[in-house]
PDB file of N, CA and C in Angstrom:
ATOM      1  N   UNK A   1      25.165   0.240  17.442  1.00  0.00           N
ATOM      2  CA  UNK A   1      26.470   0.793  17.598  1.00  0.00           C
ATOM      3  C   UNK A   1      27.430  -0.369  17.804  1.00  0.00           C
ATOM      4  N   UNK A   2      28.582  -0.821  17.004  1.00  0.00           N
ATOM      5  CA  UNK A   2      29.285  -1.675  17.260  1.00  0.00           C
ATOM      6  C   UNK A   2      30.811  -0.570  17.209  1.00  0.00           C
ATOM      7  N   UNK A   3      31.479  -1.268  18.540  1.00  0.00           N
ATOM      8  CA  UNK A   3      32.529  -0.633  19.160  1.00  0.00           C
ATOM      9  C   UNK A   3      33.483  -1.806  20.059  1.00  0.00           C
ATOM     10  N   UNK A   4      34.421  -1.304  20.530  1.00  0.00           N
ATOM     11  CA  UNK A   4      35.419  -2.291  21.319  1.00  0.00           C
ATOM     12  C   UNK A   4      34.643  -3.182  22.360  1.00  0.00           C
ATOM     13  N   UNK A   5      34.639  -3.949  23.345  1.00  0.00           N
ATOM     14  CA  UNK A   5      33.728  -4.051  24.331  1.00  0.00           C
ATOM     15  C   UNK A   5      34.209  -2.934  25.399  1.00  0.00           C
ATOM     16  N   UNK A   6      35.408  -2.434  25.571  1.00  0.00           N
ATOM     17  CA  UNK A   6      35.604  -1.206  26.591  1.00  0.00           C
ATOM     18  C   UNK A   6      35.177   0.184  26.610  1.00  0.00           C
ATOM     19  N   UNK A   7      34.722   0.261  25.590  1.00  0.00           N
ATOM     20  CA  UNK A   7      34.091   1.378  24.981  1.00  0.00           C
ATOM     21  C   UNK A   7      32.862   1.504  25.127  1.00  0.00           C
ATOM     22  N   UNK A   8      31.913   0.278  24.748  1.00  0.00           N
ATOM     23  CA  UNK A   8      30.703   0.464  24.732  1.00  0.00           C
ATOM     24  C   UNK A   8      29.699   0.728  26.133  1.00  0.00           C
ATOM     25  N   UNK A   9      29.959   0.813  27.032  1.00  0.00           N
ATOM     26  CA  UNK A   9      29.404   1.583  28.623  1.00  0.00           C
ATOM     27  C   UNK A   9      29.397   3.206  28.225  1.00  0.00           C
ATOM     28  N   UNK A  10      30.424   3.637  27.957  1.00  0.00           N
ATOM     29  CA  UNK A  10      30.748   5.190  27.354  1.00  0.00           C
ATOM     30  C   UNK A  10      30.056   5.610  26.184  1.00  0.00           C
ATOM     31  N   UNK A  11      29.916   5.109  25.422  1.00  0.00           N
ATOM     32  CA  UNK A  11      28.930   5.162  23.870  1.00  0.00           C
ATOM     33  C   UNK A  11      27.974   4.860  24.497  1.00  0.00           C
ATOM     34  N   UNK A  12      27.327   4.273  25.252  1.00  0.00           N
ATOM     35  CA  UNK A  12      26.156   3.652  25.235  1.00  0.00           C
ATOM     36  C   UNK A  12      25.773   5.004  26.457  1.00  0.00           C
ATOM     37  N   UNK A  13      26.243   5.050  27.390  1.00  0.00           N
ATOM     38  CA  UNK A  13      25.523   6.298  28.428  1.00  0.00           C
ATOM     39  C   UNK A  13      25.916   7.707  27.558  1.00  0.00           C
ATOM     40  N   UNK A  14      26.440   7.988  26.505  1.00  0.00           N
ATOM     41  CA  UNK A  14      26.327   9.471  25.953  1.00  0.00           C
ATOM     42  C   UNK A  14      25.086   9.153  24.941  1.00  0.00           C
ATOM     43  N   UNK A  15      24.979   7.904  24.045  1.00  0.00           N
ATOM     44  CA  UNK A  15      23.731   7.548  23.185  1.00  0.00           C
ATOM     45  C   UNK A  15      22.546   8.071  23.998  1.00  0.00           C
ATOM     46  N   UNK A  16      22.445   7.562  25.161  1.00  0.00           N
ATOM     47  CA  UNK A  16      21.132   7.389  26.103  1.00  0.00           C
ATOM     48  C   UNK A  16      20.880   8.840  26.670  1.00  0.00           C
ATOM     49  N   UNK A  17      21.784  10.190  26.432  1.00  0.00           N
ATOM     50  CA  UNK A  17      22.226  11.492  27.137  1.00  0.00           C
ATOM     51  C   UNK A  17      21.724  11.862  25.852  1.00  0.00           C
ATOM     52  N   UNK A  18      21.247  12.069  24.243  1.00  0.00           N
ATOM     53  CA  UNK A  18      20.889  12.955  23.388  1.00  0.00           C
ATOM     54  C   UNK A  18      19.249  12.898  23.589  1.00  0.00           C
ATOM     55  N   UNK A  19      19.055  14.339  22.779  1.00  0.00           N
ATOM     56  CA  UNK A  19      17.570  14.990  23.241  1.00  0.00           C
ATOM     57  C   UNK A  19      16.622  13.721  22.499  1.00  0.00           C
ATOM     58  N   UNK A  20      15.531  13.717  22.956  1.00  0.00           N
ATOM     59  CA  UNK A  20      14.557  13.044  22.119  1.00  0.00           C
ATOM     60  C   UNK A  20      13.597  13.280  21.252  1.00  0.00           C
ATOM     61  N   UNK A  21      14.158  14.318  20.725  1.00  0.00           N
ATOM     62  CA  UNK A  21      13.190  14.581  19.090  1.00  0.00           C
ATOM     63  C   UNK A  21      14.545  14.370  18.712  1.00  0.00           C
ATOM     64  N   UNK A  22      13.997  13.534  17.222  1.00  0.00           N
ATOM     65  CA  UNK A  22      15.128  13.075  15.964  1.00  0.00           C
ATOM     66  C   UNK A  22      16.025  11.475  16.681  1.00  0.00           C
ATOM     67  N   UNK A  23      15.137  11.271  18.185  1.00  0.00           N
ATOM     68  CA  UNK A  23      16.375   9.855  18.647  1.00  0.00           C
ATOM     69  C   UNK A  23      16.017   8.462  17.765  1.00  0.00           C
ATOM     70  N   UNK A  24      17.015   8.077  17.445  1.00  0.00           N
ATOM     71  CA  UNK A  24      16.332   6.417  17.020  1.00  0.00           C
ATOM     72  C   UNK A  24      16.788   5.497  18.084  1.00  0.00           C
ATOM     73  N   UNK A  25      16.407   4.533  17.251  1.00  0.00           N
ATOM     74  CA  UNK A  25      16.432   3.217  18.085  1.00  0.00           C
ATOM     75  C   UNK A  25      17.993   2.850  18.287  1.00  0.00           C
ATOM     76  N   UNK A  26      18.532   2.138  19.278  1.00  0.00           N
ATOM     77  CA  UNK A  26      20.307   1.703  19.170  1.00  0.00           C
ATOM     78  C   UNK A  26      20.481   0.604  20.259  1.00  0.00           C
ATOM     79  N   UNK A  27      21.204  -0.053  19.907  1.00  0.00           N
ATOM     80  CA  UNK A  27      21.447  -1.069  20.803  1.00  0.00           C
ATOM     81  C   UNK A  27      22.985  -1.274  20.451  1.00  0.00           C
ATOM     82  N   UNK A  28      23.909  -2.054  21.700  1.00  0.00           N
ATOM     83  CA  UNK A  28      25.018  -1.695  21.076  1.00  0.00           C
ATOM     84  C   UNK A  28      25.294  -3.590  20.964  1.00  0.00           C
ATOM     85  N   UNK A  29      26.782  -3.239  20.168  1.00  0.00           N
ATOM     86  CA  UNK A  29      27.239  -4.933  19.909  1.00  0.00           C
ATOM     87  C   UNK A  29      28.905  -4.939  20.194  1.00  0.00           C
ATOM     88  N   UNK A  30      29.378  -5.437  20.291  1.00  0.00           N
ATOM     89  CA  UNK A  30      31.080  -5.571  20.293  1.00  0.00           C
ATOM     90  C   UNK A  30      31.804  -6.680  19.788  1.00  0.00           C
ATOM     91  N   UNK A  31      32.728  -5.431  19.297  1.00  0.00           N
ATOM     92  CA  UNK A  31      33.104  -6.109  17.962  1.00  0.00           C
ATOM     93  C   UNK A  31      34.668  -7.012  18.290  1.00  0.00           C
ATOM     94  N   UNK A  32      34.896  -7.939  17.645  1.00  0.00           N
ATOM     95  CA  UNK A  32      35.761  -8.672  17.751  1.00  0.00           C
ATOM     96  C   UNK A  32      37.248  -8.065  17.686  1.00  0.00           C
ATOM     97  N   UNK A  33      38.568  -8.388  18.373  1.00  0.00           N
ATOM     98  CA  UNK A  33      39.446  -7.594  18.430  1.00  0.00           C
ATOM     99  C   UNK A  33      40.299  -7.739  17.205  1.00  0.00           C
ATOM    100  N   UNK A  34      40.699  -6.991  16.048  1.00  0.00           N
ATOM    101  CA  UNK A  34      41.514  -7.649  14.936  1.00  0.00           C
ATOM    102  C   UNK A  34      42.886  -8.386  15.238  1.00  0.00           C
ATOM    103  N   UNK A  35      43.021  -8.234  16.136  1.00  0.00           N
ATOM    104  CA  UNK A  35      44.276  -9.306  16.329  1.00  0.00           C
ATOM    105  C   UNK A  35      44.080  -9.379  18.155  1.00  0.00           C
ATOM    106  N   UNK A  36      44.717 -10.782  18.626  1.00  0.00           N
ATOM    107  CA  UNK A  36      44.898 -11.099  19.909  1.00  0.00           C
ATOM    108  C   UNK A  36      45.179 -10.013  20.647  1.00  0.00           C
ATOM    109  N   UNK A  37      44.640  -9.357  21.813  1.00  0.00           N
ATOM    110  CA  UNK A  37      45.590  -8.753  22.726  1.00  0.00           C
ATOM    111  C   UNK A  37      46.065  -9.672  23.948  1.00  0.00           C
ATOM    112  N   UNK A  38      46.950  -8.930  24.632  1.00  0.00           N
ATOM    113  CA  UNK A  38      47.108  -9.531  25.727  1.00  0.00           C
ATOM    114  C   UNK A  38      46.146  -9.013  27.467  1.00  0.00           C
ATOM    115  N   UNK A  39      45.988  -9.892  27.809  1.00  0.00           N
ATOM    116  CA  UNK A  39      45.212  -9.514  28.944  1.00  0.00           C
ATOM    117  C   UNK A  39      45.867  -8.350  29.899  1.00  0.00           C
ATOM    118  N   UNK A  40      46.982  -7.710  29.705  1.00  0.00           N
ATOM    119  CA  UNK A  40      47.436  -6.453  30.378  1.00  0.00           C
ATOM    120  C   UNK A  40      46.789  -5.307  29.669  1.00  0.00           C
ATOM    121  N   UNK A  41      46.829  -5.732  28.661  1.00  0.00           N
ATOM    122  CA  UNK A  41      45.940  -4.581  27.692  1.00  0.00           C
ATOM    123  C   UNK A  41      44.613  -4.169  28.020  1.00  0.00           C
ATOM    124  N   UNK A  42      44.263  -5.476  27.954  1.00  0.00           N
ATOM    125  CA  UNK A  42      42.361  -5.401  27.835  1.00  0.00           C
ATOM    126  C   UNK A  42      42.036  -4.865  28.978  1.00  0.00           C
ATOM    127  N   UNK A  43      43.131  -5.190  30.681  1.00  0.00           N
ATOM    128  CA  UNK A  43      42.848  -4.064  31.577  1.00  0.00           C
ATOM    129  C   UNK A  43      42.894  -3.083  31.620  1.00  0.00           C
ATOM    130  N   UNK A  44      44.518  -2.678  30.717  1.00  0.00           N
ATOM    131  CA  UNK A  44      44.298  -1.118  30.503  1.00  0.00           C
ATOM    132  C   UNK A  44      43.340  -0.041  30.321  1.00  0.00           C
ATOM    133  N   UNK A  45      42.945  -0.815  28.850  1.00  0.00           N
ATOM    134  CA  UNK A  45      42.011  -0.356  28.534  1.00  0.00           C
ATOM    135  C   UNK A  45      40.413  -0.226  28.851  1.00  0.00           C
ATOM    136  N   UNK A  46      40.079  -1.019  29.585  1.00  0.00           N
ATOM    137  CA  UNK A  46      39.015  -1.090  31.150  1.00  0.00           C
ATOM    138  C   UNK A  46      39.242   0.394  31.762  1.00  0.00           C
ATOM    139  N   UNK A  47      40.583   0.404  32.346  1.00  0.00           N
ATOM    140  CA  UNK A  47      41.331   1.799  33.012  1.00  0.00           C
ATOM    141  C   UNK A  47      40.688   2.491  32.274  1.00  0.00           C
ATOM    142  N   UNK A  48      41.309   2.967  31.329  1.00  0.00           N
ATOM    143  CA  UNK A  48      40.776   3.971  30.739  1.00  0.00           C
ATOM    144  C   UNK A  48      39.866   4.459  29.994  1.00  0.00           C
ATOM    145  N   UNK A  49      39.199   3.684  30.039  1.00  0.00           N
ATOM    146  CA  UNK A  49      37.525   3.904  29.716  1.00  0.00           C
ATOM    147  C   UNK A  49      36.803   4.454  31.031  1.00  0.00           C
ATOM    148  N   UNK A  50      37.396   3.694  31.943  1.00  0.00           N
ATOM    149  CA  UNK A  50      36.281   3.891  32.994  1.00  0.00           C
ATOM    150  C   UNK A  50      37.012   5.306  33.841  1.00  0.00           C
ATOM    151  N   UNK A  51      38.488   6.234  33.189  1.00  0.00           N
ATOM    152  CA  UNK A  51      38.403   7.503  33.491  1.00  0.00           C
ATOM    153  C   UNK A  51      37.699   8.227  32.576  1.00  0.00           C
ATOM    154  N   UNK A  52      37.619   8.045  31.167  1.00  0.00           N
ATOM    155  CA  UNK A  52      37.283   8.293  29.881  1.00  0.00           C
ATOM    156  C   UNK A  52      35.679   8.691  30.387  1.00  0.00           C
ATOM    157  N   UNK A  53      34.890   7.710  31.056  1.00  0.00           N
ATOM    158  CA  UNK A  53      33.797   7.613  31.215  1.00  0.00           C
ATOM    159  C   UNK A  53      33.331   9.287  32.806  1.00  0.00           C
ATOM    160  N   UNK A  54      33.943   8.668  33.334  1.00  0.00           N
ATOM    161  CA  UNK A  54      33.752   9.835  34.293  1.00  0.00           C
ATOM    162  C   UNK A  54      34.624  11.398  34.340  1.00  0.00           C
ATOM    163  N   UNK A  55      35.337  11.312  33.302  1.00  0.00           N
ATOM    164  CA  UNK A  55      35.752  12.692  32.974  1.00  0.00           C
ATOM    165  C   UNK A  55      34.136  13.825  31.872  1.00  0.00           C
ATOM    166  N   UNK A  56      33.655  12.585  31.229  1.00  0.00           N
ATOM    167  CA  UNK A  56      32.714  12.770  30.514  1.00  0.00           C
ATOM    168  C   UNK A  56      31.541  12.835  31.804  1.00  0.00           C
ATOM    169  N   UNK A  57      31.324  12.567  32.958  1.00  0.00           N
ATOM    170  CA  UNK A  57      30.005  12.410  33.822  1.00  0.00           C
ATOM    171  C   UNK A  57      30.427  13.719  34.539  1.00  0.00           C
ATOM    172  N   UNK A  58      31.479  14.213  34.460  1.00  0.00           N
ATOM    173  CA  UNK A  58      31.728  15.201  35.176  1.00  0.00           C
ATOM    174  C   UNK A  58      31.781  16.758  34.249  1.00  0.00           C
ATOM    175  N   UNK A  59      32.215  16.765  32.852  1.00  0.00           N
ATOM    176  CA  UNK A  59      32.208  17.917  32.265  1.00  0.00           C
ATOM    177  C   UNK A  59      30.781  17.633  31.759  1.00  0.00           C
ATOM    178  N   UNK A  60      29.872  16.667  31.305  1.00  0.00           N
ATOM    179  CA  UNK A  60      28.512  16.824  31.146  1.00  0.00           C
ATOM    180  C   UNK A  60      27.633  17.707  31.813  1.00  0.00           C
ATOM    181  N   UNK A  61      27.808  16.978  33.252  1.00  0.00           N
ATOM    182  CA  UNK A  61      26.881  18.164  34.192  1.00  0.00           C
ATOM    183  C   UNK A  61      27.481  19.436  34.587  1.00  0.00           C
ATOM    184  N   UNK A  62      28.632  19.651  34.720  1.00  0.00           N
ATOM    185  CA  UNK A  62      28.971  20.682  34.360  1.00  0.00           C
ATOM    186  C   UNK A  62      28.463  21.904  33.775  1.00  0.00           C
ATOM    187  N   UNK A  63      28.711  21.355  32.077  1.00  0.00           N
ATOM    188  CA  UNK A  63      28.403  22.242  31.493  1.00  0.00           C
ATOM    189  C   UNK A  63      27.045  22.081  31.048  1.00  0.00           C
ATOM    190  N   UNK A  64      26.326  20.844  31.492  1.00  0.00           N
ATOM    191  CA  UNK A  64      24.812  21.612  31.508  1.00  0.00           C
ATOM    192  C   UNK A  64      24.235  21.722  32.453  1.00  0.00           C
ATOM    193  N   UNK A  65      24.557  22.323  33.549  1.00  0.00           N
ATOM    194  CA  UNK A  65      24.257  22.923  34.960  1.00  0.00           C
ATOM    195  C   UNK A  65      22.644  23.984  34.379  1.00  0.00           C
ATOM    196  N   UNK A  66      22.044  23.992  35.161  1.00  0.00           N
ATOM    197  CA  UNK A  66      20.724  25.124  35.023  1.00  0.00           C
ATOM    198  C   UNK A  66      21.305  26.157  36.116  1.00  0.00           C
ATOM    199  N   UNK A  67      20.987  27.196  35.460  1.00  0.00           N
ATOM    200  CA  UNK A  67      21.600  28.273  36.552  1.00  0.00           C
ATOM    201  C   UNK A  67      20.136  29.751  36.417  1.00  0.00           C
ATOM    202  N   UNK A  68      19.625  29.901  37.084  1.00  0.00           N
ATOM    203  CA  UNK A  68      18.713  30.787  36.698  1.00  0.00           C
ATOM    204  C   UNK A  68      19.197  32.100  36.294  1.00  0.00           C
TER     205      UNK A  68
END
């Protein structure tokens, strides 16, 4: 899987979350930015991955709660 480097924590824990019949192999890589950013950015975007990431840890279990 090649993706932003802010991204790939989020890709990489939903990769590691699918069933295991039909899983392959994945490892991830990060990919170079097409043009310079500036370092206000690259925090931003840290930010919001890492709500990105736990909005996803939270509607996951959620909605796959076991409920008898």
């Amino acid at each position: 899987m090649v993706s932003s480097a802010s991204h790939l924590p989020r890709a990489g824990l939903i990769f590691s979350e699918l069933p295991p019949e039909g899983r392959t192999e994945w490892r991830t890589h990060a990919a170079p930015p097409l043009s310079p950013e500036p370092s206000a950015h690259l925090g931003g975007a840290s930010a919001v991955e890492t709500l990105k990431t736990l909005r996803y840890l939270i509607w996951a279990r959620w909605t796959e709660r076991c409920e008898p």
